[in-house]
N, C-alpha and C. Protein backbone atom coordinates (compact mmCIF):
# COMPACT_ATOMS: atom_id res chain seq x y z
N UNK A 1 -7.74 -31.21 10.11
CA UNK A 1 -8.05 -29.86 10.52
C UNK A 1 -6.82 -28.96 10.44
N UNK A 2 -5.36 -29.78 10.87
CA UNK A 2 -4.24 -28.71 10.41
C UNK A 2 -4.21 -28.13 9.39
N UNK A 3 -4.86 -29.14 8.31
CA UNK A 3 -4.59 -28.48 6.84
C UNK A 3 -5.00 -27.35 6.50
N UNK A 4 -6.39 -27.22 6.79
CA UNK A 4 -7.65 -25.73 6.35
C UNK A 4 -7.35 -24.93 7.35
N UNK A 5 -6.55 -25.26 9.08
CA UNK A 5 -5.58 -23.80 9.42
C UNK A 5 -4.68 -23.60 9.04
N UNK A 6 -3.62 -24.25 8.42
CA UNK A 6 -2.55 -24.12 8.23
C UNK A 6 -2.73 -23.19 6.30
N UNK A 7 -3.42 -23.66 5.94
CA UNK A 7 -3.96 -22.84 4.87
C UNK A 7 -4.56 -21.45 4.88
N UNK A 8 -5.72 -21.60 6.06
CA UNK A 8 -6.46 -20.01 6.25
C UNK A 8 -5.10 -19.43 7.10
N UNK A 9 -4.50 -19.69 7.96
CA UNK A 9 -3.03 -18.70 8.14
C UNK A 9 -1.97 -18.25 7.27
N UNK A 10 -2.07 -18.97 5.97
CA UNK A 10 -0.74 -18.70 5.05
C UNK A 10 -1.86 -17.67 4.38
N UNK A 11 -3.56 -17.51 4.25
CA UNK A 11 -4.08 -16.89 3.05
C UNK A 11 -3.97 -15.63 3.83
N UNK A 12 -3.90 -15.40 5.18
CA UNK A 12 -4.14 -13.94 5.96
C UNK A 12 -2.71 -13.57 5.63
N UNK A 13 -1.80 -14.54 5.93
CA UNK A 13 -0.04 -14.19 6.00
C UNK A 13 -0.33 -13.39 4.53
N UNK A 14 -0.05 -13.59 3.79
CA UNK A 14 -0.39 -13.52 1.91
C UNK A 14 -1.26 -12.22 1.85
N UNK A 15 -2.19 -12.35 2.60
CA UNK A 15 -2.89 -10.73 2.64
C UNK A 15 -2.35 -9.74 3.22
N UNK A 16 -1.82 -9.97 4.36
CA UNK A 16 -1.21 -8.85 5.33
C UNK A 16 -0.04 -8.75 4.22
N UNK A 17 0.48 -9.47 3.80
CA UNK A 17 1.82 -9.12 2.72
C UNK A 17 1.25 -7.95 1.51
N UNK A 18 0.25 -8.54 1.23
CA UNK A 18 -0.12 -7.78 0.25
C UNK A 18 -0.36 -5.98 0.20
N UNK A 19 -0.86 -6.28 1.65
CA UNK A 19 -1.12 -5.08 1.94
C UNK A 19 -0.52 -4.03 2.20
N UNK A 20 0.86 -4.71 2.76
CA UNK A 20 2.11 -4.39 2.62
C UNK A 20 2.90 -3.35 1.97
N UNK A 21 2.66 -4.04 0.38
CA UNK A 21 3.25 -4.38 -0.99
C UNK A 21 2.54 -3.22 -1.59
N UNK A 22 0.88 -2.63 -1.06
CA UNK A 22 0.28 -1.71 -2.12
C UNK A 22 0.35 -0.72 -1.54
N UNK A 23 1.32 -0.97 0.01
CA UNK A 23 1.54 0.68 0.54
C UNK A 23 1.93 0.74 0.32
N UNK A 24 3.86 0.22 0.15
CA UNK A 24 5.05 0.55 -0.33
C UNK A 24 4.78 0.89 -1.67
N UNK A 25 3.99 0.74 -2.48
CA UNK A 25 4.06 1.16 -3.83
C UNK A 25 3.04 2.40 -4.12
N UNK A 26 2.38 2.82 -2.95
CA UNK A 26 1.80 4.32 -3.23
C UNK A 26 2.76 4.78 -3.01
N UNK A 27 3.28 4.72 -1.45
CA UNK A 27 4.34 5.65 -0.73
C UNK A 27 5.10 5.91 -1.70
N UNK A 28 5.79 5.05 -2.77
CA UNK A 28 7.17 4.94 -3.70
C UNK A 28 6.66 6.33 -5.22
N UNK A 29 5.30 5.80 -5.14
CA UNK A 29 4.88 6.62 -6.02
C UNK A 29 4.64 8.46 -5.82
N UNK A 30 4.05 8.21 -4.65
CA UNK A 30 4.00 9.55 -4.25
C UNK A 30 5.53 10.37 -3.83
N UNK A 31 6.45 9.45 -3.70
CA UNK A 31 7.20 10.33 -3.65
C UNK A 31 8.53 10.71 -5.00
N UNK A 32 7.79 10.31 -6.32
CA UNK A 32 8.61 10.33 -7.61
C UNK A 32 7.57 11.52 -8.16
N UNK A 33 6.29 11.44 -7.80
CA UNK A 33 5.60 12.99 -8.51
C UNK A 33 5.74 14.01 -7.64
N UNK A 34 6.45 14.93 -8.41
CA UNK A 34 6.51 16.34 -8.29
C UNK A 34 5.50 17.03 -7.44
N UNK A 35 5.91 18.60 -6.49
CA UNK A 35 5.08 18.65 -5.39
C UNK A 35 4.19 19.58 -6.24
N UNK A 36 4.45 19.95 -7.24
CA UNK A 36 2.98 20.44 -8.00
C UNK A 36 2.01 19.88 -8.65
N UNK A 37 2.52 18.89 -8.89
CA UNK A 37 1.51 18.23 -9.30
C UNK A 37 0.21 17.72 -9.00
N UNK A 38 0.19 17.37 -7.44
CA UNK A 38 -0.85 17.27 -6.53
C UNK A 38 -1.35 18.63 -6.54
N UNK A 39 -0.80 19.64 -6.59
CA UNK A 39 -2.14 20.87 -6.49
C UNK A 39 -2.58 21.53 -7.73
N UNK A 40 -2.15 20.70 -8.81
CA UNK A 40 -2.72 21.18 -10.23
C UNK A 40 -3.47 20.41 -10.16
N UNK A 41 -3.75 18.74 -9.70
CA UNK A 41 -4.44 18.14 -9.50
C UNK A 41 -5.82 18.28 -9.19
N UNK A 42 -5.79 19.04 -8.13
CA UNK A 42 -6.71 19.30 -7.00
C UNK A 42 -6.65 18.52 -6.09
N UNK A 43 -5.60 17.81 -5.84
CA UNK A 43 -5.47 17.04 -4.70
C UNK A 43 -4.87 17.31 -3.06
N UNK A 44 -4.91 16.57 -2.19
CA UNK A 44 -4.08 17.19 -1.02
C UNK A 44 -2.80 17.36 -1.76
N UNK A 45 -2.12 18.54 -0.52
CA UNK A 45 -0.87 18.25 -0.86
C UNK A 45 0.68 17.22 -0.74
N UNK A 46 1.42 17.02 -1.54
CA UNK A 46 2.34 16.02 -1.43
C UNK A 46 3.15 16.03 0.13
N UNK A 47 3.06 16.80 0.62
CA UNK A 47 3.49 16.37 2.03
C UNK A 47 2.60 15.77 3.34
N UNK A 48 1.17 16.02 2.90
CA UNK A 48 -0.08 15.39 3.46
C UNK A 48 -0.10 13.94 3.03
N UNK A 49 0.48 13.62 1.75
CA UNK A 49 -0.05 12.35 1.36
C UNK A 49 1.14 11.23 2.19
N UNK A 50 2.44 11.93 1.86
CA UNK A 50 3.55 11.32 2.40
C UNK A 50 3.49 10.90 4.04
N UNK A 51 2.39 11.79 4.37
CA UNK A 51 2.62 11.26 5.63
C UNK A 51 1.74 10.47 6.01
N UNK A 52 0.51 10.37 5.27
CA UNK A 52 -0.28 9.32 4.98
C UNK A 52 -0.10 8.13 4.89
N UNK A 53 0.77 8.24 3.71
CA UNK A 53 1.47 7.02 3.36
C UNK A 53 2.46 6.32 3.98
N UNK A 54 3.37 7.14 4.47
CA UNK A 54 4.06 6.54 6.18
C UNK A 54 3.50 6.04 6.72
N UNK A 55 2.50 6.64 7.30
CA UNK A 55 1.75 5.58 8.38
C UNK A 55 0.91 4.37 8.07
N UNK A 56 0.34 4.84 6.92
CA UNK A 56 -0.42 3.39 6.52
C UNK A 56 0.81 2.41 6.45
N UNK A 57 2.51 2.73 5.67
CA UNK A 57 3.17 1.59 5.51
C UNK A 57 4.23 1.21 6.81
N UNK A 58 3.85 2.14 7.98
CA UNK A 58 4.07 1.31 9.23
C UNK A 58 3.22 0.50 9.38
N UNK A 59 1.62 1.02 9.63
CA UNK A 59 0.43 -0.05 10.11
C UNK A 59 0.65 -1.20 9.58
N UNK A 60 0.60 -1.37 8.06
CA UNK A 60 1.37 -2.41 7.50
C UNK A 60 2.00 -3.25 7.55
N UNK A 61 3.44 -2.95 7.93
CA UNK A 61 4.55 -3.53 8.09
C UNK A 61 4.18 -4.05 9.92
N UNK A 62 4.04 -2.95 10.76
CA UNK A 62 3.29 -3.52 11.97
C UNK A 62 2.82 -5.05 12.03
N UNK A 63 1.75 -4.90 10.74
CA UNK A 63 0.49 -5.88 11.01
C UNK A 63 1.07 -7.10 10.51
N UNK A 64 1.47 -6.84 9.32
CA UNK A 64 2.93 -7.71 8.64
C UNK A 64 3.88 -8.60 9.70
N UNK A 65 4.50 -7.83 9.83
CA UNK A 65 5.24 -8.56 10.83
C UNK A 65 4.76 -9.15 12.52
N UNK A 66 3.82 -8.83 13.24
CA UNK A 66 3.00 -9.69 13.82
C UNK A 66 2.31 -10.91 13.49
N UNK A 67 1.97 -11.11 12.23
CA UNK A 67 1.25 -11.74 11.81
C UNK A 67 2.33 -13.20 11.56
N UNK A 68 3.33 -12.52 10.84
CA UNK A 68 4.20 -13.47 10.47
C UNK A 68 5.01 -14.11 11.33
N UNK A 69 5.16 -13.26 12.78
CA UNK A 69 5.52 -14.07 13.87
C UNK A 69 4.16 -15.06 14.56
N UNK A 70 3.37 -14.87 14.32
CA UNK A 70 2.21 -15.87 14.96
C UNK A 70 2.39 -16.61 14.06
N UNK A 71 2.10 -16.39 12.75
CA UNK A 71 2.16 -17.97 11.94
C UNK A 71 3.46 -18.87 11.94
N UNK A 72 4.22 -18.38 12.39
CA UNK A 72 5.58 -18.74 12.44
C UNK A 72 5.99 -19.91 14.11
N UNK A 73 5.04 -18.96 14.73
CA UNK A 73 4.91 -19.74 15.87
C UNK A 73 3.74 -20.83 16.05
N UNK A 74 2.64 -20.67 15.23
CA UNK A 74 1.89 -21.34 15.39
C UNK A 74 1.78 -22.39 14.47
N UNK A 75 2.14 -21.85 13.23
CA UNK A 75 1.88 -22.65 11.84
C UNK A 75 0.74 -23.19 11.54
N UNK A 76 0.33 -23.89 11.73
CA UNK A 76 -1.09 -24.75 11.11
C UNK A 76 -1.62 -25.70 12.10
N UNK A 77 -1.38 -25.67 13.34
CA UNK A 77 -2.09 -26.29 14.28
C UNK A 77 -2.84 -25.64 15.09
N UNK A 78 -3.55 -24.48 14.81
CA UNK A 78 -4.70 -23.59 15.51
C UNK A 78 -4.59 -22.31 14.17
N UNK A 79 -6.10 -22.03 14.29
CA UNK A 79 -6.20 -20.90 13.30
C UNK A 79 -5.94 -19.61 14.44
N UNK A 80 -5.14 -18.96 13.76
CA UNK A 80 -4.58 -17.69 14.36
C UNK A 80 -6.08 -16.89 14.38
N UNK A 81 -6.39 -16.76 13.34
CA UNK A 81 -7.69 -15.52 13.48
C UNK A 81 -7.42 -14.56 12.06
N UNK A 82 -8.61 -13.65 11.69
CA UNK A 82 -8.27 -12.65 10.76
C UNK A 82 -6.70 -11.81 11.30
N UNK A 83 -6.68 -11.47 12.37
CA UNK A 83 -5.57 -10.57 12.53
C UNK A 83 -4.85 -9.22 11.57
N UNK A 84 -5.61 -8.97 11.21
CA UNK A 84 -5.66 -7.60 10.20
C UNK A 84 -5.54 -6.49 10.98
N UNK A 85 -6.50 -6.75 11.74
CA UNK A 85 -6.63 -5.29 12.90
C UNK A 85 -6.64 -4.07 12.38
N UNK A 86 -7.41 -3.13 13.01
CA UNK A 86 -8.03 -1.36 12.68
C UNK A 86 -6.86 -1.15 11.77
N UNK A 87 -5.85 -1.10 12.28
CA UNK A 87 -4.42 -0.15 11.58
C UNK A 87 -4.58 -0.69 10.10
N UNK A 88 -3.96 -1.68 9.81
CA UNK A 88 -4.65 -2.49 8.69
C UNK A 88 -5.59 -2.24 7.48
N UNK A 89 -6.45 -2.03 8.09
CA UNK A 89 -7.64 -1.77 7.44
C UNK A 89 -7.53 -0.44 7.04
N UNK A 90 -6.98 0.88 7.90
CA UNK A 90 -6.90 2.35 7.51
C UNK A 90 -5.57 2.04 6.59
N UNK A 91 -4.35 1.17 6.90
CA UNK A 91 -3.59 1.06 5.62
C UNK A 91 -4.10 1.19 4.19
N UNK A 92 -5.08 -0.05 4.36
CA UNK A 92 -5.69 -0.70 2.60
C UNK A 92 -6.70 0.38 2.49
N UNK A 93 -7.17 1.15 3.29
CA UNK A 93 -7.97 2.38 2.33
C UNK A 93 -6.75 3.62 1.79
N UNK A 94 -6.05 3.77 2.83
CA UNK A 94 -5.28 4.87 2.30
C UNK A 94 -4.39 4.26 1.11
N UNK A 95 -3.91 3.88 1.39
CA UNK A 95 -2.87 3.30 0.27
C UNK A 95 -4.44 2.95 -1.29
N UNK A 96 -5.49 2.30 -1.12
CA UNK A 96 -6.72 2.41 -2.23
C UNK A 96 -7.01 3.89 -2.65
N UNK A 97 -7.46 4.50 -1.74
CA UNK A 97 -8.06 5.88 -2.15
C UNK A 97 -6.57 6.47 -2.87
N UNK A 98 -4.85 6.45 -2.22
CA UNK A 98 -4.21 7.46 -3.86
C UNK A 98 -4.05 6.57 -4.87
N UNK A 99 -3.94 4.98 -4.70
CA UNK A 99 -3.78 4.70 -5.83
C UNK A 99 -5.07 4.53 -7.14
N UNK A 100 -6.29 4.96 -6.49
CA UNK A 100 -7.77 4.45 -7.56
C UNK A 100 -8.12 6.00 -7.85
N UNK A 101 -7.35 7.21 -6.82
CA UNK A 101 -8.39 8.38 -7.04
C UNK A 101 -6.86 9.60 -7.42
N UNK A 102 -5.82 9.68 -6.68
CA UNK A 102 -4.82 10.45 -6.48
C UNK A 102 -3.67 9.97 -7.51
N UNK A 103 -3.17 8.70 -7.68
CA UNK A 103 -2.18 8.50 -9.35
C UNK A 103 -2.91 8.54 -10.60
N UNK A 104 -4.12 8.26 -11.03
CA UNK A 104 -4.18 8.66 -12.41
C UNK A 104 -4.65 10.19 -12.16
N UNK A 105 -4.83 11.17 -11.35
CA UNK A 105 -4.74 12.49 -11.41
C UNK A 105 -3.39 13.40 -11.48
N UNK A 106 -2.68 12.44 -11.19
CA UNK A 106 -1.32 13.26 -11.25
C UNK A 106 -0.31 12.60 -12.38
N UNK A 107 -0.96 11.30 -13.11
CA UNK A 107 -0.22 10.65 -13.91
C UNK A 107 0.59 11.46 -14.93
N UNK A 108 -0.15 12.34 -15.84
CA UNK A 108 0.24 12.63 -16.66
C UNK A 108 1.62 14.01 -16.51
N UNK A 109 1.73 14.42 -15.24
CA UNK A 109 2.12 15.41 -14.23
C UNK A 109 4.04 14.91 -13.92
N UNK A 110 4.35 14.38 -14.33
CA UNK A 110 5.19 13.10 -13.87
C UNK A 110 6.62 14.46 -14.41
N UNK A 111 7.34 13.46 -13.33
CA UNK A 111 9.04 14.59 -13.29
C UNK A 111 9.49 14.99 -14.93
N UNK A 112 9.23 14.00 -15.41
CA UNK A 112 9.92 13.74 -17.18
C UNK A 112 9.66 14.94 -17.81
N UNK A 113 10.93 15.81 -18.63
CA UNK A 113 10.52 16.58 -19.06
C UNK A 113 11.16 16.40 -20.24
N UNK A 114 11.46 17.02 -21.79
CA UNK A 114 11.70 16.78 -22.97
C UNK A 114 10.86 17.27 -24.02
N UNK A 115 11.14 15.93 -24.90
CA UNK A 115 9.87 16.52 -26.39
C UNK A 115 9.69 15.29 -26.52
N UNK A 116 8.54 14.88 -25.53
CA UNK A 116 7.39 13.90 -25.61
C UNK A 116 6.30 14.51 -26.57
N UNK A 117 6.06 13.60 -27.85
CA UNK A 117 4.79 14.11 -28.45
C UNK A 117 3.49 13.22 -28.08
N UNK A 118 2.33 13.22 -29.16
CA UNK A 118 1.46 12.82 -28.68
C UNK A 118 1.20 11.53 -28.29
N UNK A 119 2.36 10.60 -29.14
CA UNK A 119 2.51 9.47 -29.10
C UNK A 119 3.81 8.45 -28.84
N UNK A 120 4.49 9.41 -27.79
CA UNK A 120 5.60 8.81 -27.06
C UNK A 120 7.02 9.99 -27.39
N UNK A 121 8.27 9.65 -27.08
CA UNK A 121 8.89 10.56 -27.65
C UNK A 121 9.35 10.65 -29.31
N UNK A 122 10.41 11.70 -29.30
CA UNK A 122 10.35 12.03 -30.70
C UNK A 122 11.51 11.71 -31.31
């Protein structure tokens, strides 16, 4: 029985990481595109998202690091539980909704400026 807890705690550990991992990489993103770009977009604006994205990658890191102290303390001799918790969960949507709906709207929008043609630069 240690084994299949000690397993379902490393697969939540591994998720809460993950979840982690896809805030820090909106947050990182949103803050390399330009603040016009979000409103040529039609999107919120870049200081709405940033703060979005803060908080989802506290909840995160929060949930993250709780998690990793229970498995740490517990390891594989009792199943900890989902332990995701509310915060969590509003992380992995916010951090989903800019990266599936808000970066390919602003993709092409990007700081780089030059003589990019149609098919890379020139």
């Amino acid at each position: 029985m240690e084994i299949i807890n000690g397993g379902l705690n490393l697969l939540f550990l591994l998720l809460a990481a993950g979840i982690l991992g896809m805030s820090i990489y909106a947050l990182v993103h949103a803050l390399r595109v330009p603040t016009n770009a979000f409103v040529s977009a039609g999107k919120l604006q870049k200081n709405l998202w940033l703060v979005i994205l803060v908080l989802a990658t506290l909840f995160a890191a929060a949930g993250s690091w709780d998690y990793y102290n229970a498995f740490m303390a517990v390891g594989g001799t009792q199943f900890i539980g989902i332990g995701l918790g509310f915060f969590s969960i509003i992380a992995v949507i916010a951090a989903t909704v800019y990266i599936v709906d808000v970066k390919p709207a602003v993709k092409g929008m990007g700081g780089r400026g030059g003589n990019n043609g149609p098919y890379g630069p020139w």
